[in-house]
C-alpha atoms as a PDB file:
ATOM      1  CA  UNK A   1     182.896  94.947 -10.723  1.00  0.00           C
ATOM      2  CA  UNK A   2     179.917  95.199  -8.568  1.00  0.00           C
ATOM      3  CA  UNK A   3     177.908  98.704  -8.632  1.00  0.00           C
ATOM      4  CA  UNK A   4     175.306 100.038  -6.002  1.00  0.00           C
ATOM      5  CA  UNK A   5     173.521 102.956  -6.161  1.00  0.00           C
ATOM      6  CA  UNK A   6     171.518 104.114  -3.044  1.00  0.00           C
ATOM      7  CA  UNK A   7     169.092 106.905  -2.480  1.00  0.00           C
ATOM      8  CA  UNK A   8     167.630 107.872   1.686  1.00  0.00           C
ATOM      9  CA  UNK A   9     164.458 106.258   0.311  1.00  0.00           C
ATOM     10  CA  UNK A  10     165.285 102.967  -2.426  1.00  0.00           C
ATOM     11  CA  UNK A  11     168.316 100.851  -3.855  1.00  0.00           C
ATOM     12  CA  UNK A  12     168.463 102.170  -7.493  1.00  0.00           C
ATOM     13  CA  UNK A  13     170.670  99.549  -9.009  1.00  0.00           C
ATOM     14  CA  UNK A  14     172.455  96.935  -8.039  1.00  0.00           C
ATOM     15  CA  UNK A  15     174.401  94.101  -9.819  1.00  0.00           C
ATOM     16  CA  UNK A  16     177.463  93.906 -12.286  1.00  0.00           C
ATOM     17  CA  UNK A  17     178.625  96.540 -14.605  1.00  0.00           C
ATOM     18  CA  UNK A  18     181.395  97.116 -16.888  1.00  0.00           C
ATOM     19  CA  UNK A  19     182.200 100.738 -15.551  1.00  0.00           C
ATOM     20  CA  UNK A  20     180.608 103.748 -14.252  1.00  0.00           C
ATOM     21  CA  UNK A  21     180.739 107.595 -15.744  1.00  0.00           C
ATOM     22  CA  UNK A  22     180.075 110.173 -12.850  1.00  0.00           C
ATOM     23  CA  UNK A  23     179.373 113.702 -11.985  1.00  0.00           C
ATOM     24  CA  UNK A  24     182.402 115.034  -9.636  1.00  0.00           C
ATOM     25  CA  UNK A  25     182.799 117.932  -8.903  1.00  0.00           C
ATOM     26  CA  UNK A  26     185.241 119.036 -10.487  1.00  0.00           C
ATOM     27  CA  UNK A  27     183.900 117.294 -13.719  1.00  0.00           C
ATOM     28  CA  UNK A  28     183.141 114.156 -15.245  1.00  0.00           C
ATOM     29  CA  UNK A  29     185.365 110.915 -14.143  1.00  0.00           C
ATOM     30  CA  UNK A  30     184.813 107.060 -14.839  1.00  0.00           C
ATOM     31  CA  UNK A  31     185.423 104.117 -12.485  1.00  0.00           C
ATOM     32  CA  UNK A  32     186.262 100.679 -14.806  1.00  0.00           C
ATOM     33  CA  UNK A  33     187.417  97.206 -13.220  1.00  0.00           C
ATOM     34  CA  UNK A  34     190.254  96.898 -10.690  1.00  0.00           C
ATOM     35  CA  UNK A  35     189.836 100.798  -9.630  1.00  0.00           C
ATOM     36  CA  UNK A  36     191.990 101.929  -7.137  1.00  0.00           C
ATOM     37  CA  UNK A  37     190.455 102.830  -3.418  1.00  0.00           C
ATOM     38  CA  UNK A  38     188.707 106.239  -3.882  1.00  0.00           C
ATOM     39  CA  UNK A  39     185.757 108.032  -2.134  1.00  0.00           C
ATOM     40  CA  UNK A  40     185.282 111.579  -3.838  1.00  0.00           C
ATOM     41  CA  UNK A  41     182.184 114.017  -3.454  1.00  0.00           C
ATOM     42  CA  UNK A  42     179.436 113.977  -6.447  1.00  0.00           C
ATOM     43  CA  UNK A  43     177.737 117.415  -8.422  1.00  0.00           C
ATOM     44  CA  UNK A  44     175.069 117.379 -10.365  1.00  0.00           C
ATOM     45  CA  UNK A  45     174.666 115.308 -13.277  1.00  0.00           C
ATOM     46  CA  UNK A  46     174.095 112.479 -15.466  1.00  0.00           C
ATOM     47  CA  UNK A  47     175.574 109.181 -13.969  1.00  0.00           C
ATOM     48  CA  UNK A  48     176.034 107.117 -16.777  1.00  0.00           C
ATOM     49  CA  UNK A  49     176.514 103.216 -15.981  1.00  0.00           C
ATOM     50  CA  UNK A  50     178.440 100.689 -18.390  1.00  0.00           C
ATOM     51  CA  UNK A  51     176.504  97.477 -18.095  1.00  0.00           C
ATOM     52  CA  UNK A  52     178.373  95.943 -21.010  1.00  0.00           C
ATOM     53  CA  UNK A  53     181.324  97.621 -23.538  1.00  0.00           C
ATOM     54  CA  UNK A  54     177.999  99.057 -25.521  1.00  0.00           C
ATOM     55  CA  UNK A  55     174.926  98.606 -23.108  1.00  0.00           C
ATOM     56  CA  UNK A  56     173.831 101.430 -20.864  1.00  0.00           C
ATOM     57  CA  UNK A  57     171.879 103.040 -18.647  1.00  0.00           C
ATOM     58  CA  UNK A  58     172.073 106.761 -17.386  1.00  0.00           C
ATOM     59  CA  UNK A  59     170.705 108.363 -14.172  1.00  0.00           C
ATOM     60  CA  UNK A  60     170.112 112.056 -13.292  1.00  0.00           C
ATOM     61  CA  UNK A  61     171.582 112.390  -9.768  1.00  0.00           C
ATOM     62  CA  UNK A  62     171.033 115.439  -7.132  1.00  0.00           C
ATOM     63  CA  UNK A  63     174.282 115.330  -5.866  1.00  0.00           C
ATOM     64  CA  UNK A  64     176.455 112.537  -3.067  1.00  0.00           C
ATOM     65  CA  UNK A  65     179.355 110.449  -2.521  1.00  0.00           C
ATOM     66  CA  UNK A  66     181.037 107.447  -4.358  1.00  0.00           C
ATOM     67  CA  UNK A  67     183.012 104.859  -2.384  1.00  0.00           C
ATOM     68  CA  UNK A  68     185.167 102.725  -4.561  1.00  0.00           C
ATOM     69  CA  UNK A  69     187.094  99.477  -2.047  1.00  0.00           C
ATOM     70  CA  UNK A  70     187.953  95.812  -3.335  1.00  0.00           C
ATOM     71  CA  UNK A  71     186.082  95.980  -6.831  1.00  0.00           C
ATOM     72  CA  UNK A  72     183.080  96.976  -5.669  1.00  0.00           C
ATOM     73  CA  UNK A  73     181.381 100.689  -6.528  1.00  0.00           C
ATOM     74  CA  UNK A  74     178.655 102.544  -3.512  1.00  0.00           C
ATOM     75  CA  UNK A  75     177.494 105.256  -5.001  1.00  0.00           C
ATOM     76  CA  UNK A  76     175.361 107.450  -2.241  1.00  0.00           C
ATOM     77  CA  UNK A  77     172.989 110.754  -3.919  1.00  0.00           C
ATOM     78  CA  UNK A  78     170.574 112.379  -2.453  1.00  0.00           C
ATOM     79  CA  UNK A  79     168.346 111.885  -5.319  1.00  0.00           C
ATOM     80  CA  UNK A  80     168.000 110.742  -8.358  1.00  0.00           C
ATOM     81  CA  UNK A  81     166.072 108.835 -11.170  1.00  0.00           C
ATOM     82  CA  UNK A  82     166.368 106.727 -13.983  1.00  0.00           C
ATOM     83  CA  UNK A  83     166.551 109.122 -17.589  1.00  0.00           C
ATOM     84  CA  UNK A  84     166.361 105.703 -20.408  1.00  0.00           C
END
């Protein structure tokens, strides 16, 4: 599945991940292969992304949206940097 992760300013990540752990919120919720069509609002939080079954990466994010269509993962925040 293909992941993006946008800011107003710079294109955080982009390329092919295993799955993606994120802040809703209502609480914590992960997006793996095949998802279903889904756009939910994002809290505060760690964004944690899946690169491989036991590689990855984790974000602090300020907030935003996630789009989820046709395999591929948008994730819109308002802010956010890279934590590893």
């Amino acid at each position: 599945m293909t992941l993006e992760i946008l800011t107003p300013e710079k294109k955080l990540f982009s390329g092919e991940v295993y799955g993606v752990q994120l802040p809703g919120i209502t609480g914590l919720f992960e997006i793996l292969d095949k998802h279903a069509p889904l756009v939910s609002a994002l809290g505060k939080g760690k964004l944690k992304v899946l690169k491989e079954k036991n590689a990855f990466v984790h974000y602090s994010i300020q907030g935003g949206f996630v789009e989820v269509l046709n395999n591929k993962v948008s994730v819109l925040v308002e802010g956010a940097e890279a934590l590893d």
